[in-house]
Protein backbone atom coordinates (compact mmCIF):
# COMPACT_ATOMS: atom_id res chain seq x y z
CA UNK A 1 159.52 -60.37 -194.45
CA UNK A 2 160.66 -61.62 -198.00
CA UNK A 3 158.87 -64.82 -199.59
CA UNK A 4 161.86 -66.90 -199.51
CA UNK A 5 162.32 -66.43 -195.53
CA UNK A 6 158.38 -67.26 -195.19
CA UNK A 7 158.93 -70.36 -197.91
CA UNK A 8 161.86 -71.51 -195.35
CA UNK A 9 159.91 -71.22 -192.29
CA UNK A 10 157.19 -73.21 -193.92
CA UNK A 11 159.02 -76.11 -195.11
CA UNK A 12 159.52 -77.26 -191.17
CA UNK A 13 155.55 -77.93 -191.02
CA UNK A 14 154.14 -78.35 -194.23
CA UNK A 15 153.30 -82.07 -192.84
CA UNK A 16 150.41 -81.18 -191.54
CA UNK A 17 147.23 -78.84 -192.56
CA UNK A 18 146.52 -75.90 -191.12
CA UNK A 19 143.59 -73.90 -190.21
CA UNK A 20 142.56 -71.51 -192.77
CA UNK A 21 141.22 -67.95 -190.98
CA UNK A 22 142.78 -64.69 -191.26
CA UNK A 23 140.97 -62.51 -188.66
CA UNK A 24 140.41 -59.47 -189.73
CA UNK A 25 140.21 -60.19 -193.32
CA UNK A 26 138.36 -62.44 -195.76
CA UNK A 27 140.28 -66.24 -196.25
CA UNK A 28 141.55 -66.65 -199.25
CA UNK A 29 140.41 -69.46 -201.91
CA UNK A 30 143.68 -71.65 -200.80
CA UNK A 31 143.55 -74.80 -201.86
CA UNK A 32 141.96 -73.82 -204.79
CA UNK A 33 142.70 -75.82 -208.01
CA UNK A 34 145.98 -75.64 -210.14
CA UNK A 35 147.94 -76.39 -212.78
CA UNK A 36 149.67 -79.88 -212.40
CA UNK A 37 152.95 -80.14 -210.76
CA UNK A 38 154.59 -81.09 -213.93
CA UNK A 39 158.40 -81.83 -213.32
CA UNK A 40 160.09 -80.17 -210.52
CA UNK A 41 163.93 -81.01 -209.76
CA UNK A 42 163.46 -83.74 -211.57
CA UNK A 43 160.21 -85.28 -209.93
CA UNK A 44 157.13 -86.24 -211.46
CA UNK A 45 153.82 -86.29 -209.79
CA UNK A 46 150.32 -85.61 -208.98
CA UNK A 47 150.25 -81.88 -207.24
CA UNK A 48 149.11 -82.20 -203.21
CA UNK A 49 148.24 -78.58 -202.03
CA UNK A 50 148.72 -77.82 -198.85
CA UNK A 51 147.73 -74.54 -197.11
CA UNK A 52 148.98 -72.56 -193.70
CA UNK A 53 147.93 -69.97 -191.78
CA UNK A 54 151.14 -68.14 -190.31
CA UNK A 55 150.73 -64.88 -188.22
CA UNK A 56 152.54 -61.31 -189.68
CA UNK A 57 154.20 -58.94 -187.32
CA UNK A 58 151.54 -56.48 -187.74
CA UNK A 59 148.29 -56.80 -185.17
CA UNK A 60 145.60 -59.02 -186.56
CA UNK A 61 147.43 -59.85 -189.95
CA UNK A 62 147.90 -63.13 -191.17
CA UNK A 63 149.64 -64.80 -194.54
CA UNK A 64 148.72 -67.30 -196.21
CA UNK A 65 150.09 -69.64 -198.51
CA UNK A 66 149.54 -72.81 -200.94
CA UNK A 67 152.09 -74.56 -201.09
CA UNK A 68 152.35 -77.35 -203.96
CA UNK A 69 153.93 -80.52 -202.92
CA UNK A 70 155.41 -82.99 -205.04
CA UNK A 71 156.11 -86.65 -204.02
CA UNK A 72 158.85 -88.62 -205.31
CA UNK A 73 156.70 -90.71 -207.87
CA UNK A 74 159.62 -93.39 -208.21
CA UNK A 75 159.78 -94.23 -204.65
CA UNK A 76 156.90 -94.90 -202.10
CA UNK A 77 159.46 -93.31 -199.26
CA UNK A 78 156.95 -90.07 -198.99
CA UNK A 79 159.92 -87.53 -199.94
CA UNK A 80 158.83 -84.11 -201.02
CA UNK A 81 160.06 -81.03 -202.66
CA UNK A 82 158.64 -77.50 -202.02
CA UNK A 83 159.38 -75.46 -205.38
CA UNK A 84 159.63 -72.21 -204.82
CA UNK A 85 158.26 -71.64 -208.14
CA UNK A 86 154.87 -73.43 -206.92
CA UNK A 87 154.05 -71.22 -204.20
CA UNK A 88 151.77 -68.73 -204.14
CA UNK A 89 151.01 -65.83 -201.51
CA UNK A 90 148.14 -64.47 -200.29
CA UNK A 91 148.22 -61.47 -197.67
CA UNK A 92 144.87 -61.47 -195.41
CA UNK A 93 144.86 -57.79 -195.06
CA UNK A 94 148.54 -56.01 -194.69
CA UNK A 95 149.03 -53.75 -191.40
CA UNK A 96 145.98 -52.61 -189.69
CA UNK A 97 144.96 -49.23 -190.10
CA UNK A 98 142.57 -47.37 -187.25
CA UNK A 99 139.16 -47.81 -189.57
CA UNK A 100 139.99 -51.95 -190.47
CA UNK A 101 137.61 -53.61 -189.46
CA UNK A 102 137.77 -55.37 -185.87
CA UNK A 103 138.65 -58.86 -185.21
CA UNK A 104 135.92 -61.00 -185.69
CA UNK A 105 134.79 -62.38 -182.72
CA UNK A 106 133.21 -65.96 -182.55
CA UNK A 107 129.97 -66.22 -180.22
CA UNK A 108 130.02 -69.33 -178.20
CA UNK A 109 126.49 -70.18 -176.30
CA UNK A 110 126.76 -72.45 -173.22
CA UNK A 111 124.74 -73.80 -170.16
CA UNK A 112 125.03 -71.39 -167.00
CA UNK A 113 126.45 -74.19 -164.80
CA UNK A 114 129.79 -74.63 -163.56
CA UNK A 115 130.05 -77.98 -165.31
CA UNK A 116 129.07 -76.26 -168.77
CA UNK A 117 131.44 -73.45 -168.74
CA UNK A 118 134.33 -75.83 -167.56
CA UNK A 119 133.57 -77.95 -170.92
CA UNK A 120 132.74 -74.54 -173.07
CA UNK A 121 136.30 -73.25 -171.88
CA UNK A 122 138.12 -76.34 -173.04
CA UNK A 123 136.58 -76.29 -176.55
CA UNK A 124 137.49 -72.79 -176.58
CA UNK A 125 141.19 -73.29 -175.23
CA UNK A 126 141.16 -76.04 -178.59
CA UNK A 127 139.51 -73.59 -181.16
CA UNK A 128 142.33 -70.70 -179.97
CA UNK A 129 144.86 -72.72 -180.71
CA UNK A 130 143.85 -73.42 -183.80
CA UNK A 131 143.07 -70.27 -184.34
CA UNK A 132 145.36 -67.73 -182.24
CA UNK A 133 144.04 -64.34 -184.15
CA UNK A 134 140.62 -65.18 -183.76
CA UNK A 135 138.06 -64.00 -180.69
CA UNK A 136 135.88 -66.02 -178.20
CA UNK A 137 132.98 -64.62 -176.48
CA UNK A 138 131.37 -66.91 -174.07
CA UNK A 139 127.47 -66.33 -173.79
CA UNK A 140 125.71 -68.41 -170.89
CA UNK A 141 122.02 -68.84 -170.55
CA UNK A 142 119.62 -70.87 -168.41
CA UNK A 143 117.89 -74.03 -170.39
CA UNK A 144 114.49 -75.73 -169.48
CA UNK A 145 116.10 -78.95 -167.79
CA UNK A 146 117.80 -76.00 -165.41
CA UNK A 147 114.97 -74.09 -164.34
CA UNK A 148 112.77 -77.29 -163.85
CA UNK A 149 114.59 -79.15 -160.58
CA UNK A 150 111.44 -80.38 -158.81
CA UNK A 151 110.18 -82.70 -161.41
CA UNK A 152 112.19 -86.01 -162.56
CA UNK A 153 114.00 -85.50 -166.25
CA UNK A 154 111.61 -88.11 -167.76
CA UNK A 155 108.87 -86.85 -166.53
CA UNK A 156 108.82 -83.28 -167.93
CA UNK A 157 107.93 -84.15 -171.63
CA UNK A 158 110.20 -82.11 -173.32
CA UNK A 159 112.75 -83.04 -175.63
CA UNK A 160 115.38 -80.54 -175.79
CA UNK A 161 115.04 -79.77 -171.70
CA UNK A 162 119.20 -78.53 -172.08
CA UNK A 163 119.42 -77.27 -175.53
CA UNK A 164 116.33 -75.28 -176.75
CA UNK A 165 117.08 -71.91 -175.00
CA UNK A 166 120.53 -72.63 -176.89
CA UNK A 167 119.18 -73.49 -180.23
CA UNK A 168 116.57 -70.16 -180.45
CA UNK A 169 120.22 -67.89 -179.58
CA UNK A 170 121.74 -69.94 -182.69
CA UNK A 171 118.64 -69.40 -184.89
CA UNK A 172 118.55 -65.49 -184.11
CA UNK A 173 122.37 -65.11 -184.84
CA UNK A 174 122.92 -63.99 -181.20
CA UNK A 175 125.72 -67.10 -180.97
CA UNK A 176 127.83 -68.79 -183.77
CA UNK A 177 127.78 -72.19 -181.93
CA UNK A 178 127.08 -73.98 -178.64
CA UNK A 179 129.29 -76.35 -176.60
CA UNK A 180 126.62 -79.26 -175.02
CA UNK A 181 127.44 -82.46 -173.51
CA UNK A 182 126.19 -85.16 -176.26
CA UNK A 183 124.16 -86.90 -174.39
CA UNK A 184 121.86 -84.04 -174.04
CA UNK A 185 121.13 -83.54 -177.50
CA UNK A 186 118.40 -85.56 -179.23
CA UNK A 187 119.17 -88.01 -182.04
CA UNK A 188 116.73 -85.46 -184.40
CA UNK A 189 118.06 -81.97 -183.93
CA UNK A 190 115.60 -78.92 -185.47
CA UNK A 191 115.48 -77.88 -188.78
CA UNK A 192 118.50 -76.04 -189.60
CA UNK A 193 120.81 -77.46 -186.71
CA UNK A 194 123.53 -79.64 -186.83
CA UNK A 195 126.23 -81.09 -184.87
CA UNK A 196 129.46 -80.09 -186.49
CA UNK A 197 131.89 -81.56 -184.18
CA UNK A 198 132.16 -84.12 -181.44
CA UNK A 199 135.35 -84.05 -179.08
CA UNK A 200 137.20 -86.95 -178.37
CA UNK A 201 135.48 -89.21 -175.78
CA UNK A 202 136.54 -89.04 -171.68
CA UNK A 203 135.39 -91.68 -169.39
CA UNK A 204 132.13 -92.39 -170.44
CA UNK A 205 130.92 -94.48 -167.46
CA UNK A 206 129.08 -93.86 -164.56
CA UNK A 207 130.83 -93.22 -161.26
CA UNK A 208 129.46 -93.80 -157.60
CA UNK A 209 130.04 -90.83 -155.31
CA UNK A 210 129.37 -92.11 -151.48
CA UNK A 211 128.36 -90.15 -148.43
CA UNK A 212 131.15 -89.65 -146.19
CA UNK A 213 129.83 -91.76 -143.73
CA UNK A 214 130.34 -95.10 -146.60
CA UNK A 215 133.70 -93.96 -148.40
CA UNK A 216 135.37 -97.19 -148.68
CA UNK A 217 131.85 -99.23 -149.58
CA UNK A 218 130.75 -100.17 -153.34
CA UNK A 219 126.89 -100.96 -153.81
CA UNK A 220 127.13 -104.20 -153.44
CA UNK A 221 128.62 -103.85 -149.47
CA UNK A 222 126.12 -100.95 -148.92
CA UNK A 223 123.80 -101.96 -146.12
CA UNK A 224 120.05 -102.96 -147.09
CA UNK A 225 117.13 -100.47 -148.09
CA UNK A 226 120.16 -97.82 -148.54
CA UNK A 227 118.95 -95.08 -151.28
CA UNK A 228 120.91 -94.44 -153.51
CA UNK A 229 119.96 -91.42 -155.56
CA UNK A 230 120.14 -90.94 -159.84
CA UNK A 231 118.00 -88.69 -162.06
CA UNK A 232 118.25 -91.11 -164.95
CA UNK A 233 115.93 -94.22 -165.74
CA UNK A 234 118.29 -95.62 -167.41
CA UNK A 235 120.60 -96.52 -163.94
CA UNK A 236 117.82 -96.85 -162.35
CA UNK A 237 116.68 -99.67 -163.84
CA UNK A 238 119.92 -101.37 -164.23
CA UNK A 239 121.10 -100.85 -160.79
CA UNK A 240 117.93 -102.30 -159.86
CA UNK A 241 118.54 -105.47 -161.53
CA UNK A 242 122.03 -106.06 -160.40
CA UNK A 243 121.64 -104.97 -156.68
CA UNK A 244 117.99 -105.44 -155.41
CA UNK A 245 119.20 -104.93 -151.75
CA UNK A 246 118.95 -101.30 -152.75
CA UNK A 247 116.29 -98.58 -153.26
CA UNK A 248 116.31 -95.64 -156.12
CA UNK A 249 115.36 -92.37 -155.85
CA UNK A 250 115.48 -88.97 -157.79
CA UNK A 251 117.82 -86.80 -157.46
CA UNK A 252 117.81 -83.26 -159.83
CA UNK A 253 120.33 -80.54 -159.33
CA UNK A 254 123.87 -79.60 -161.32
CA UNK A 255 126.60 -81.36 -160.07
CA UNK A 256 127.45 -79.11 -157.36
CA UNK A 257 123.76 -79.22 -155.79
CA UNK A 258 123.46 -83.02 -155.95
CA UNK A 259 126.94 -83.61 -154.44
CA UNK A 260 125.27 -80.72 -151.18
CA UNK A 261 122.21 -82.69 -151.47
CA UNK A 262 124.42 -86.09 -150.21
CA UNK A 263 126.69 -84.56 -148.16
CA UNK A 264 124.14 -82.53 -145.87
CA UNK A 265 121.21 -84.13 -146.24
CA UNK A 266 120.54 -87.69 -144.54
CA UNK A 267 118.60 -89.00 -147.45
CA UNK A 268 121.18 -90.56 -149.91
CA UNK A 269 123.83 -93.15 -148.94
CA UNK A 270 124.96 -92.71 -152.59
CA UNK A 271 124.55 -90.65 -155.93
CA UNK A 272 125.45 -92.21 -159.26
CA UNK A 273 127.00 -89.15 -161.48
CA UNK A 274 128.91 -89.51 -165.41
CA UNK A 275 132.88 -89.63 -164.65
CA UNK A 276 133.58 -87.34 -167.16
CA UNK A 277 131.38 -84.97 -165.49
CA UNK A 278 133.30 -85.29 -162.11
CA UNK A 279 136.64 -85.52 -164.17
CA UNK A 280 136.13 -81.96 -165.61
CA UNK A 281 135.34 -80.88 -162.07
CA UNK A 282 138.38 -81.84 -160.46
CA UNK A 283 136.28 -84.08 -158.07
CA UNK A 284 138.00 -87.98 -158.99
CA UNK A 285 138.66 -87.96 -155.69
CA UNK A 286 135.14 -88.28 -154.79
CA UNK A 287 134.35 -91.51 -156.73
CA UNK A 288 134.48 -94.31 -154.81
CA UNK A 289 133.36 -96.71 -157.75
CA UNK A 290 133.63 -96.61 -161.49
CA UNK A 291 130.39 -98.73 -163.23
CA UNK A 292 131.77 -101.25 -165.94
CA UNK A 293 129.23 -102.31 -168.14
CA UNK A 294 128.39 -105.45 -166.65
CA UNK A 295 127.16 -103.54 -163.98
CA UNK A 296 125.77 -100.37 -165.87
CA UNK A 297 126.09 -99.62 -169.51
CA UNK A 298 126.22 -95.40 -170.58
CA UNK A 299 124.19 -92.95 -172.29
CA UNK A 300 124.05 -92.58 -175.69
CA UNK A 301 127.46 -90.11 -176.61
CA UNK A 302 128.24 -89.89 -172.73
CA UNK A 303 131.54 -88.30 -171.78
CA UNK A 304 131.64 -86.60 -175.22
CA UNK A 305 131.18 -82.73 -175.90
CA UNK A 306 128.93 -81.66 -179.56
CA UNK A 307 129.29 -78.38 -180.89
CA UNK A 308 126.12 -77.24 -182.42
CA UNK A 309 126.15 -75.04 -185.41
CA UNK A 310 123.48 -73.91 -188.16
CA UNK A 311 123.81 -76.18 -191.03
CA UNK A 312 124.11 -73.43 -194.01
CA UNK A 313 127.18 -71.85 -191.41
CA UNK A 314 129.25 -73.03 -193.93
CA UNK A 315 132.63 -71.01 -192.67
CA UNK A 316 131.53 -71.95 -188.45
CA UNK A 317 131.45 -75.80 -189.74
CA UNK A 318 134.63 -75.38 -191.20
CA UNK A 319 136.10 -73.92 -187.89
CA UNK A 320 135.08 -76.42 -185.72
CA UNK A 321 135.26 -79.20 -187.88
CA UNK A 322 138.38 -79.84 -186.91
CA UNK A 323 137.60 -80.73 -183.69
CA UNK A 324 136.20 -84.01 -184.66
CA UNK A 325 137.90 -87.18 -183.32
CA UNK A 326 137.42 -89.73 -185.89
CA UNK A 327 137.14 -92.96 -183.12
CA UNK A 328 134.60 -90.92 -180.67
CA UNK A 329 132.54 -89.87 -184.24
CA UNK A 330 131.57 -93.20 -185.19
CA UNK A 331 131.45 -94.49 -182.07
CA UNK A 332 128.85 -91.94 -181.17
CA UNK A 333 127.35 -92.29 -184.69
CA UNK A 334 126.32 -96.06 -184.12
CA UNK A 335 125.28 -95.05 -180.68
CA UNK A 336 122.97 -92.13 -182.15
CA UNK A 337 121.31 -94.44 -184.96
CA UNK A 338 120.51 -97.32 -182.11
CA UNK A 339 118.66 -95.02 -180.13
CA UNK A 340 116.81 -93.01 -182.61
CA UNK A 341 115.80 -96.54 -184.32
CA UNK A 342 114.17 -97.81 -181.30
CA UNK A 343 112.60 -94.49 -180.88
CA UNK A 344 114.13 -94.14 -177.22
CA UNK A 345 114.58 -91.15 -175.21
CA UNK A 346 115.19 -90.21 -171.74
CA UNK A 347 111.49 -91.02 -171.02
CA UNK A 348 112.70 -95.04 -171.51
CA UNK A 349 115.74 -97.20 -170.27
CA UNK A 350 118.09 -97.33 -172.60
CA UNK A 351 122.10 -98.07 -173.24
CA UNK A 352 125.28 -98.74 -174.74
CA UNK A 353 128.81 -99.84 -174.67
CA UNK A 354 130.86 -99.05 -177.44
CA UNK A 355 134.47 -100.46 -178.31
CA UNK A 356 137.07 -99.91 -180.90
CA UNK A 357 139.61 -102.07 -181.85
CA UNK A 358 141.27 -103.29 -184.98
CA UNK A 359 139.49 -101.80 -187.25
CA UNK A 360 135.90 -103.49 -185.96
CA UNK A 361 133.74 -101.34 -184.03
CA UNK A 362 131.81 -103.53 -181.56
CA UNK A 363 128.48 -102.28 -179.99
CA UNK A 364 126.66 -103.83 -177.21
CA UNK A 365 122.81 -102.34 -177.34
CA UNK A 366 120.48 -102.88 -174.48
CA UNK A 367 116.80 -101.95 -173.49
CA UNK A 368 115.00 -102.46 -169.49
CA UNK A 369 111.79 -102.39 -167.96
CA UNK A 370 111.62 -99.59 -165.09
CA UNK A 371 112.05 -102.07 -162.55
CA UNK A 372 114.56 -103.60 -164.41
CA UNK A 373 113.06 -107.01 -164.30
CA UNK A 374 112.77 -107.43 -168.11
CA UNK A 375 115.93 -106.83 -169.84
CA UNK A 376 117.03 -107.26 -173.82
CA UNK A 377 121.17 -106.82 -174.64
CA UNK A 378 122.67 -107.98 -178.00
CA UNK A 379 125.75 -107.08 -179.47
CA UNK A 380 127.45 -106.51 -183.31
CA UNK A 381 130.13 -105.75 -184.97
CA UNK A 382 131.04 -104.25 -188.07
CA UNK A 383 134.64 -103.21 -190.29
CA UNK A 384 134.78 -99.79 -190.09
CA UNK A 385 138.49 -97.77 -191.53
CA UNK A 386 139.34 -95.00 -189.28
CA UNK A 387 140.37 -92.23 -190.39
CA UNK A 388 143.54 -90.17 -189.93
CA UNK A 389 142.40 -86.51 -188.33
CA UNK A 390 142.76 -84.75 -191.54
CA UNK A 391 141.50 -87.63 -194.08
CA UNK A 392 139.32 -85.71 -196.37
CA UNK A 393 136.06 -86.48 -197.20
CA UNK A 394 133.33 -85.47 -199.86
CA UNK A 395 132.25 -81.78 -199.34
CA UNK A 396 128.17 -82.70 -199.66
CA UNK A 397 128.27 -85.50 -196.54
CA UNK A 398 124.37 -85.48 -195.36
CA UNK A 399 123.58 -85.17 -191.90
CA UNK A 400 123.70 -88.57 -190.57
CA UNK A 401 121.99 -88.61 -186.94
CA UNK A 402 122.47 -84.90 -186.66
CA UNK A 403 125.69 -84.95 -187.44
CA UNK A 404 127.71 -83.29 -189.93
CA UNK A 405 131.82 -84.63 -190.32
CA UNK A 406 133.06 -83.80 -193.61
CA UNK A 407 136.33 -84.61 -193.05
CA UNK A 408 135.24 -88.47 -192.18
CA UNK A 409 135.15 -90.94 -195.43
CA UNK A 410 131.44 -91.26 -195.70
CA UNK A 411 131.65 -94.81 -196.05
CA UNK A 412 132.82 -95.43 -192.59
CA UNK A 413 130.00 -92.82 -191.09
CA UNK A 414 127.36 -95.30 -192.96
CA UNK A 415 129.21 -98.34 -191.59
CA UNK A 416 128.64 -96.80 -188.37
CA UNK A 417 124.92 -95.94 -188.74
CA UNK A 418 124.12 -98.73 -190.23
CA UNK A 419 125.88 -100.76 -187.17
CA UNK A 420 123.28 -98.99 -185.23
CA UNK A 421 120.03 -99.61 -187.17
CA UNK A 422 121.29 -103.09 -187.52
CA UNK A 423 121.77 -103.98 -183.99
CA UNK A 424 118.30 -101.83 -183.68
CA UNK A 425 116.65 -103.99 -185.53
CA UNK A 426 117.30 -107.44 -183.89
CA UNK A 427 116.63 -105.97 -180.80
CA UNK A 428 112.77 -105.54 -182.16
CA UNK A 429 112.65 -108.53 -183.74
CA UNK A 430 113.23 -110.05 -179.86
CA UNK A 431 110.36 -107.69 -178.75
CA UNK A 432 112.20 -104.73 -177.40
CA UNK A 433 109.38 -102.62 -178.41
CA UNK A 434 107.03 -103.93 -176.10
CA UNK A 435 109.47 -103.73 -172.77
CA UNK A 436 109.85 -100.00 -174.30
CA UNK A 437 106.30 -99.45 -174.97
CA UNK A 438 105.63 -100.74 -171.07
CA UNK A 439 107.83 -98.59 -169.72
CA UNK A 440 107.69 -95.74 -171.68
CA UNK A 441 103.34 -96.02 -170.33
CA UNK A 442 104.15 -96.48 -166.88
CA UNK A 443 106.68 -93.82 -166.79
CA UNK A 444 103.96 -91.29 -168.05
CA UNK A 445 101.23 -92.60 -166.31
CA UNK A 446 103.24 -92.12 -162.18
């Protein structure tokens, strides 16, 4: 097809970046410096290069161009030309012969449960249409916190009980990256790990799921000494505190096993389960209350999804670091630095609420005995600029938390972090340490 017909189909998108990846054949350096724009048509201004990836009619060919934009510098209206004579073409490949090499095919580690490879798929489902000549292999593997249902989650003493299996595939190079629910990956990550995109947010509260026998009840109506069972201390202890009329037991099992346990088993009037979890099921219908956080703040990052890369993958971060979603980033950033400041885990009762809105970012921080009894919430603020999507930021961002967003100013990830440690830090200074310290004794000591 001739340039000019490729130029034309160009200018209807060039508003918007695209993804960079031929498939079969090495990217070219678009985006690479220039010459200025100089005068063009009459319009003077600094050069914007913009790239796109736009599929050939040959199997597994792609072109790709750099296109050199130039704003009208009298005028703040955002007009552009596209010179012709500023355009350069790069061919990933030309028509595939029978010895090219194949497409390259992404690895993509995941949990074994149905849950997992409903959230793996939809990452993948995003990443394809980024990246249409691009291929996804699914790998699915068993983790610690799977194999291990007899024993309560903060009892076991391990860490990484959902992502360790995962992270030795990554560091052998038998996966490219692996899909986890956020909440299940610790606020350090191992040497040579990082977190190199987090998915926008879904519901992250905590749903009730009733047996059949009390659809139409809420906690509060449910008759006294009911059980109601959760495998996290952190409800637990909440719960606790805001309906005493009920008792708490364990409950371990995917989603699909605890939702059996309560529906054929007399033991359980009620199971508390994530929303998002149930969302991505297809089960809404089966919660019968949502948990605001008067009644029960979340998990650190719960209802987002973290893709987990190795930190020198220089050309996986780039692929997925498009999935980022700015809001759910920082909001999950602040989230990450509260928790790893107070040193809290899952062996320890601990939560958030986090809210965006006007450019403050608002996050309520709270800490509970076991029992509930003793409690500690605070809350702060702070100015932090979200970002559009495809806002660039500096290409040697640190990890911050275990995360790595490069295309987030890094100036609003500190504002972020620092939100965290800061709200952290007055919770100690109230004596959080000691209700943690307490619990975090009893809890290893029954």
């Amino acid at each position: 097809m001739p340039a000019l017909l490729w130029m034309l189909k160009l200018s209807s998108v060039t508003q918007r970046k695209f993804p960079l990846y031929g498939p079969s054949c090495p990217a070219p350096a678009c985006c690479r410096p220039h010459p200025p724009c100089g005068q063009a048509d009459g319009l003077i201004s600094s050069p914007t290069w913009l790239c796109a990836a736009l599929p050939l009619p040959w199997p597994g060919c792609t072109l790709g161009l750099s296109v050199l934009v130039c704003s009208n510098s009298s005028s703040n209206s955002g007009s552009y030309c596209f010179p012709l004579v500023s355009a350069s073409l790069d061919l990933w490949g030309g028509q595939k012969e029978e010895n090219s090499p194949k497409m390259k095919v992404i690895r993509v580690g995941t949990r074994k449960s149905q849950l997992a490879r409903i959230q793996t798929d939809s990452v993948v489902a995003m990443l394809k249409a980024l990246y249409p000549g691009l291929q996804f292999e699914i790998i699915a593997m068993s983790t610690t916190g799977d194999k291990i249902l007899d024993t309560a989650l903060s009892k076991i003493g391990e860490k990484s009980l959902f992502t360790k299996e995962l992270e030795h595939a990554l560091e052998k190079n038998e996966v490219d990256l692996v899909v986890h629910s956020l909440k299940d990956l610790p606020t350090v990550l191992p040497p040579g790990f990082t977190i190199g995109a987090i998915c926008k947010r879904e519901n992250p509260y905590d749903a009730v799921v009733f047996h059949p026998k009390f659809v139409g009840k809420t906690l509060e109506t449910l008759p006294e000494k009911s059980v109601v069972g959760t495998s996290s201390l952190r409800r637990a202890a909440q719960l606790q505190r805001k309906f005493p009329h009920l008792e708490f037991k364990s409950i371990r099992g995917n989603l699909n096993t605890r939702l059996r346990k309560l529906d054929e088993l007399q033991e359980f009037s009620a199971i508390i389960l994530a929303a998002a979890g149930l969302q991505r099921m297809g089960w809404q219908n089966r919660m019968g209350q949502i948990l605001h956080p008067e009644e029960c703040m979340y998990a650190v990052g719960q209802g987002a999804l973290g893709v987990e890369v190795r930190a020198k993958d220089q050309d996986i971060l780039d692929l997925v670091g498009v999935l980022h979603d700015p809001e759910t980033l920082l909001c999950c950033l602040a989230e990450r630095a509260f928790l790893r400041h107070l040193e809290g885990g899952c062996s320890v009762p601990v939560a958030v609420h986090t809210a965006m809105k006007d450019g403050q970012l608002y996050l309520t921080g709270g800490v509970w005995s076991l029992d509930g009894s003793d409690s500690m919430q605070e809350t702060m603020q702070a100015t932090i600029h979200v970002p559009a999507q495809h806002e660039d930021g500096p290409e040697d961002n640190p990890q911050l938390v275990g995360i790595t967003a490069r295309n987030i100013p890094r100036e609003a990830q500190l504002a972020a972090e620092n939100l965290g440690i800061s709200l952290a830090n007055l919770l100690l200074s109230k004596g959080a340490k000691n209700i943690l310290d307490v619990a975090r004794q009893l809890n290893d000591a029954h």
